[in-house]
N, C-alpha and C. Protein backbone atom coordinates (compact mmCIF):
# COMPACT_ATOMS: atom_id res chain seq x y z
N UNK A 1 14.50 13.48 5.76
CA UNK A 1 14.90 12.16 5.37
C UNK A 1 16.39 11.97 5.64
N UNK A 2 17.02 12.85 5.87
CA UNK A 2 18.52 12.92 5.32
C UNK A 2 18.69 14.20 6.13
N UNK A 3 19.89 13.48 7.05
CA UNK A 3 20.05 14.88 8.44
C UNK A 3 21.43 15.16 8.03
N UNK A 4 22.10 16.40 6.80
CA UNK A 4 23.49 16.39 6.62
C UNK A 4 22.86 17.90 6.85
N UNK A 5 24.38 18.48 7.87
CA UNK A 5 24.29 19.51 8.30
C UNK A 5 25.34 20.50 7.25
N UNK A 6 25.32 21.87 7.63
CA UNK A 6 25.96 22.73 6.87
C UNK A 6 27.35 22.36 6.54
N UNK A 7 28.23 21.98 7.26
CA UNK A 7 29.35 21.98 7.30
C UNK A 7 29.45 20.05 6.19
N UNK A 8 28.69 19.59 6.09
CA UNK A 8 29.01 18.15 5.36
C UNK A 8 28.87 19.08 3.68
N UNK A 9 27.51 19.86 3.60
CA UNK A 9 27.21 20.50 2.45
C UNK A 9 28.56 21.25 2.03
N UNK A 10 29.49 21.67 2.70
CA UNK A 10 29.87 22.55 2.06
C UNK A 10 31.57 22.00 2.13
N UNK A 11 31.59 21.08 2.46
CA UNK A 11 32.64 19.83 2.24
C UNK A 11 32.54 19.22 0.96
N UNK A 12 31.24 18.37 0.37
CA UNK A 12 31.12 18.10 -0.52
C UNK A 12 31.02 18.97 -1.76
N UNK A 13 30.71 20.75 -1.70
CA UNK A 13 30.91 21.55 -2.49
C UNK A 13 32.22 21.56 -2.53
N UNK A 14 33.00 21.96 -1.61
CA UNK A 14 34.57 22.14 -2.36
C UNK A 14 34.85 20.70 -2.45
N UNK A 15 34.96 19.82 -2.69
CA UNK A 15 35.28 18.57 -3.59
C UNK A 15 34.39 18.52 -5.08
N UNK A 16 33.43 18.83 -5.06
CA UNK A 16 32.35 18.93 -6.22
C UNK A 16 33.41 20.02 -7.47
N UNK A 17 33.80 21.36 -6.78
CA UNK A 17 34.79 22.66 -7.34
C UNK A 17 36.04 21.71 -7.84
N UNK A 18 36.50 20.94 -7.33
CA UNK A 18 38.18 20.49 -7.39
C UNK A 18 37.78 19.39 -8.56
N UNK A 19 36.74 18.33 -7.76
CA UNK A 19 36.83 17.18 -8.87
C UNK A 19 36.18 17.66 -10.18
N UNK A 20 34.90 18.84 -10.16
CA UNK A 20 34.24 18.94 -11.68
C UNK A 20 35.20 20.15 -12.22
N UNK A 21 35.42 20.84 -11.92
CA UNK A 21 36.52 22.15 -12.02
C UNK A 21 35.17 23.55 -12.23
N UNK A 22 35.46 24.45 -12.20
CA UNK A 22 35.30 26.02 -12.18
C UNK A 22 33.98 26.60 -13.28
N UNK A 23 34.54 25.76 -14.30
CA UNK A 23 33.40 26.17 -15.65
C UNK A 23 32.08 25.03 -15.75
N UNK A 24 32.33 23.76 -15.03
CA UNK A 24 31.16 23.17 -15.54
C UNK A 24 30.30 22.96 -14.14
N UNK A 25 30.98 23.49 -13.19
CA UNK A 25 30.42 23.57 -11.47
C UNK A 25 29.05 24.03 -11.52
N UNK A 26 28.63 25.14 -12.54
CA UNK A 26 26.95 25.70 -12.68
C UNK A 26 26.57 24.56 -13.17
N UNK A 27 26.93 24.66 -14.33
CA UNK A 27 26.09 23.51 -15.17
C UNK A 27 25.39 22.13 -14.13
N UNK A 28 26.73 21.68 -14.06
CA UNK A 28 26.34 20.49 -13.19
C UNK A 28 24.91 20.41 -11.93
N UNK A 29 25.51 21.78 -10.80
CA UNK A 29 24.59 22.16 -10.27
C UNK A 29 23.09 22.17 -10.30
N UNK A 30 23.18 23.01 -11.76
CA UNK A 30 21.68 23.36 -12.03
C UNK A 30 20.82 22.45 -12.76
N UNK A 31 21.64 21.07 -13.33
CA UNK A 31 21.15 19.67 -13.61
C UNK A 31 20.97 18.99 -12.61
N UNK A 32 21.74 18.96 -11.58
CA UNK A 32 21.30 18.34 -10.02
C UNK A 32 20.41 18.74 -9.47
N UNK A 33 19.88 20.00 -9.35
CA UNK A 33 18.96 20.93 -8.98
C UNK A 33 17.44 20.21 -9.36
N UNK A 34 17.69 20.28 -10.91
CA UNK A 34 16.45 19.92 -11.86
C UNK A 34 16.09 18.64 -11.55
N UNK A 35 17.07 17.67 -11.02
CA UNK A 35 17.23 16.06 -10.81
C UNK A 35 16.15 16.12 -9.38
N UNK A 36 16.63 16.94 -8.49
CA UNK A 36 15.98 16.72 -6.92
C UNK A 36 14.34 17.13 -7.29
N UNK A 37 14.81 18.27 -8.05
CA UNK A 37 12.72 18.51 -8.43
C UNK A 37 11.48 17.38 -8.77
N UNK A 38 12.77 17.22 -9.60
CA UNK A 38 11.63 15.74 -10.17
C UNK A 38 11.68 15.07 -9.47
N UNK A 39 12.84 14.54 -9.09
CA UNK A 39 12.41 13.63 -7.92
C UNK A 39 11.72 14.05 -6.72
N UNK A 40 11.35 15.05 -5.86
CA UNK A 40 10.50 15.10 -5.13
C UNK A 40 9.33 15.37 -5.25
N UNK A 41 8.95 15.88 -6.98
CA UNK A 41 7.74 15.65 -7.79
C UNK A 41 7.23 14.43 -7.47
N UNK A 42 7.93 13.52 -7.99
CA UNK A 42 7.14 12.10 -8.14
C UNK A 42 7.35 11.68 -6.67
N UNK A 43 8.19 11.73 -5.73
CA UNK A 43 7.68 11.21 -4.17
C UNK A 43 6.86 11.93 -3.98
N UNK A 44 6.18 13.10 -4.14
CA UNK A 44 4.96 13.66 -3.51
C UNK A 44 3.74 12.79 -4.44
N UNK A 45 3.67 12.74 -5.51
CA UNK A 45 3.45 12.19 -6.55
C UNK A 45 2.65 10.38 -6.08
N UNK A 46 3.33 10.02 -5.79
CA UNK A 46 3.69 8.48 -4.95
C UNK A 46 2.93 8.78 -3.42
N UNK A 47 3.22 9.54 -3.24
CA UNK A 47 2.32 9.93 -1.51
C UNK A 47 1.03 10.36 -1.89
N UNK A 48 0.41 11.21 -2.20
CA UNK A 48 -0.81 11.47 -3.00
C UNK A 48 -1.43 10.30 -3.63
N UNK A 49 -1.07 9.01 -4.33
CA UNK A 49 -1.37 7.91 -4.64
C UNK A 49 -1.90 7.34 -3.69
N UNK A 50 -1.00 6.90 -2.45
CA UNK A 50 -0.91 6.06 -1.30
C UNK A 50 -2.22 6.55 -0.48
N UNK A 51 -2.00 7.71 -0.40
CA UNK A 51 -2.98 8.44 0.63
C UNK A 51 -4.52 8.39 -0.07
N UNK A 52 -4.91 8.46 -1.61
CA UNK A 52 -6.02 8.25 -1.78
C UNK A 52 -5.96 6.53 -2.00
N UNK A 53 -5.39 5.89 -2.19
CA UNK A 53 -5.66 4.13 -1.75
C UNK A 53 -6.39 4.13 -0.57
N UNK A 54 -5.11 4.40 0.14
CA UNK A 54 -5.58 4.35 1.95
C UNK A 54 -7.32 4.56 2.10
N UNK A 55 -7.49 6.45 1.55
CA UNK A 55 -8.71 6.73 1.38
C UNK A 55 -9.87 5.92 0.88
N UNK A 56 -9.61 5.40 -0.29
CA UNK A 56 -10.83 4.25 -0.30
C UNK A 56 -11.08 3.21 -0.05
N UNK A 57 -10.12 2.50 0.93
CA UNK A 57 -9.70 1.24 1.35
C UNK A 57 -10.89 1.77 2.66
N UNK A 58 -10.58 2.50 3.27
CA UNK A 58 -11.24 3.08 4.27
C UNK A 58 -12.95 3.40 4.17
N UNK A 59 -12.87 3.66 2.93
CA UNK A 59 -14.46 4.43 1.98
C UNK A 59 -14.97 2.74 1.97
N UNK A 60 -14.38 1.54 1.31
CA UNK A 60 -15.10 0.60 1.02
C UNK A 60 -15.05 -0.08 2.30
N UNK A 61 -14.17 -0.31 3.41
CA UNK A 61 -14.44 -0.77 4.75
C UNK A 61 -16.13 -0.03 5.21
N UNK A 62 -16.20 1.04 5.37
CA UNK A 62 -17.43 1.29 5.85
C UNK A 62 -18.45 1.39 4.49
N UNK A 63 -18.40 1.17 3.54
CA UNK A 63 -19.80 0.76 2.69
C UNK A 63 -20.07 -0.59 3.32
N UNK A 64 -19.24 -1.36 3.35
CA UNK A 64 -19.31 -2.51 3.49
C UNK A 64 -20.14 -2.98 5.31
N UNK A 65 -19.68 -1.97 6.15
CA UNK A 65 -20.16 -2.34 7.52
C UNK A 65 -21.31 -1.61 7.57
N UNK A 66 -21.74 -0.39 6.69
CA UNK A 66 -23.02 0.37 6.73
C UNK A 66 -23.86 -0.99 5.75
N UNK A 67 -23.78 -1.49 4.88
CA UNK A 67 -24.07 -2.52 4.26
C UNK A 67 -24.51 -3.92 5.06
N UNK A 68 -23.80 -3.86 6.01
CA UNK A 68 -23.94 -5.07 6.75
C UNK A 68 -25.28 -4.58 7.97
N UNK A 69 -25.14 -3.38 8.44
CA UNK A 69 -25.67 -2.43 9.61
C UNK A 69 -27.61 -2.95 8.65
N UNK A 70 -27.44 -2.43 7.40
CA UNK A 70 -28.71 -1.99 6.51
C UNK A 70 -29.26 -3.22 7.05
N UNK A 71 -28.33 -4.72 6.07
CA UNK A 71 -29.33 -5.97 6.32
C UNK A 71 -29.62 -6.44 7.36
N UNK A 72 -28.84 -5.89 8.96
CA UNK A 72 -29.17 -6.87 9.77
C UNK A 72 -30.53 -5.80 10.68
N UNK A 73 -30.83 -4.78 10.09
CA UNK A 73 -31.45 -3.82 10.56
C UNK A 73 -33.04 -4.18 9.45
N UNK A 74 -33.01 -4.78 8.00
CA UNK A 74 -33.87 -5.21 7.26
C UNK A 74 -34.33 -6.47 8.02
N UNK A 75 -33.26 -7.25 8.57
CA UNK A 75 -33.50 -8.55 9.09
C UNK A 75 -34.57 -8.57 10.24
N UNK A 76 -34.33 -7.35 11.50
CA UNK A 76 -35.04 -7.12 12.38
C UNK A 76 -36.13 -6.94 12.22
N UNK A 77 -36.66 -5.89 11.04
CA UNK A 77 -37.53 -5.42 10.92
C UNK A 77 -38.79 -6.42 9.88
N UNK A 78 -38.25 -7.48 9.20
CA UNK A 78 -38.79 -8.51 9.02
C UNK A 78 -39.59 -9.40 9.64
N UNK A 79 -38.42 -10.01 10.87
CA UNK A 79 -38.60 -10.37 11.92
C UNK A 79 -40.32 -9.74 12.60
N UNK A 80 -39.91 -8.60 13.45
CA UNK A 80 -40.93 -8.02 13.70
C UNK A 80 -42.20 -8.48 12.88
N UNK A 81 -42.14 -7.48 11.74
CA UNK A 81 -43.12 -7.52 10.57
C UNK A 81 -43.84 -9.07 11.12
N UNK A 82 -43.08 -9.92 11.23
CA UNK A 82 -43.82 -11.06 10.97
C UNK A 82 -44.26 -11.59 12.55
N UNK A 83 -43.72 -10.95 13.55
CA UNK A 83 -44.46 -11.27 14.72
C UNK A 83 -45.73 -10.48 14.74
N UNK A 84 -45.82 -9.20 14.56
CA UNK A 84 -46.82 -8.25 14.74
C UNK A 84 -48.32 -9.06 13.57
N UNK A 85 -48.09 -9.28 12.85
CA UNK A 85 -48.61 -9.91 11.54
C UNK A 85 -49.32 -11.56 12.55
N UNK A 86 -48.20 -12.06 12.84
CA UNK A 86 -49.25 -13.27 13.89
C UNK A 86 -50.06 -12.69 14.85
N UNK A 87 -49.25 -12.32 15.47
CA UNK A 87 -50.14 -11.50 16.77
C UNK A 87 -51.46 -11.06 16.59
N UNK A 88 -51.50 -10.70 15.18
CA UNK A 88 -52.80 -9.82 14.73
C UNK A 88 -53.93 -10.83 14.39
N UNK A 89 -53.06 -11.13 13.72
CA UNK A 89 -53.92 -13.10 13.00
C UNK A 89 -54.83 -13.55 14.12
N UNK A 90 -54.24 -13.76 14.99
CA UNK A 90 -54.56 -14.77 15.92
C UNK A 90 -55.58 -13.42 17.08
N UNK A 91 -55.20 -12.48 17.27
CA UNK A 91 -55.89 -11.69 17.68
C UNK A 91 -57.28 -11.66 16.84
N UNK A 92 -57.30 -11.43 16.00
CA UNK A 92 -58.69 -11.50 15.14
C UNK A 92 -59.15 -12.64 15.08
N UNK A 93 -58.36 -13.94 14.78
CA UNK A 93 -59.53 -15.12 15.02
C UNK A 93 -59.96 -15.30 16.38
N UNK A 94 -59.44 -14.81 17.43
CA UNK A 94 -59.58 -15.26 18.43
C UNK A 94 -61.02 -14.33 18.85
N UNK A 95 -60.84 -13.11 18.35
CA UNK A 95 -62.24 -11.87 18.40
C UNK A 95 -63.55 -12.41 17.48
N UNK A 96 -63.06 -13.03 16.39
CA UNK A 96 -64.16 -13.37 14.90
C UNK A 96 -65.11 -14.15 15.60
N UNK A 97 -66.92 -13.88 15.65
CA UNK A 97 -67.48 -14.66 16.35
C UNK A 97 -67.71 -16.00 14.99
N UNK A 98 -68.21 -17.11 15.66
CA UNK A 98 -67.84 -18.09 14.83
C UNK A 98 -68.76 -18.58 14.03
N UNK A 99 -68.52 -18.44 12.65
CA UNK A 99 -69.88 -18.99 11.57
C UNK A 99 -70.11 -20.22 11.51
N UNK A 100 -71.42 -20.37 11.15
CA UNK A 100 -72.16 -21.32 11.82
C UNK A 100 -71.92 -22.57 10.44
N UNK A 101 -71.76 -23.53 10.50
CA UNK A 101 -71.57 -24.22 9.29
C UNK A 101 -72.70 -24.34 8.57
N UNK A 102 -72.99 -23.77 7.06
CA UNK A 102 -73.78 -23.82 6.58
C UNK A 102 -73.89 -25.08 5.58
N UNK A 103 -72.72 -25.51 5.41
CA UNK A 103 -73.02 -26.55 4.21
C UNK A 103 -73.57 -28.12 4.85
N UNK A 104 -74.24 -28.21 6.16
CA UNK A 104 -74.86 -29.20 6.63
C UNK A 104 -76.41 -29.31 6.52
């Protein structure tokens, strides 16, 4: 994130020595230390969030197009259903020999 090379680090240490002085230079340190942890706790923290969003943003895009795939694949097969279903109809009346009207 942050391209500071050796020589900036160790510029800002001897100014860190001069301006905090000698005895509270650990201290400080090892509260700065504790400061970067947490903070790159919670940016990993924050990335792990993002990345499972992403993840189900992605998960409900394809429920949604397998969803769409199902009905237009129910639709076809309807379809069909109902040609095969005439076809048959009409195949059989067309075979049925024809009864004779009895109620005359």
């Amino acid at each position: 994130m942050f391209d500071v090379a050796f020589s900036e680090i160790l510029v800002i240490a001897v100014v860190a020595l001069i301006v905090i002085g000698p005895e509270k230079l650990p201290k400080v340190a090892r509260t700065l230390g504790l400061l970067t942890g947490r903070l790159q706790r919670y940016v990993s923290t924050v990335k792990a969030d993002i990345d499972r969003e992403l993840h189900m943003e992605d998960l409900r895009k394809l429920e949604q197009d397998t969803r769409q795939s199902i009905m237009s694949v129910q639709s076809d097969v309807a379809t069909e259903i109902g040609k095969v279903e005439s076809t048959a109809k009409s195949t059989l009346d067309a075979t049925a020999p024809d009864k004779p009207d009895s109620s005359a």
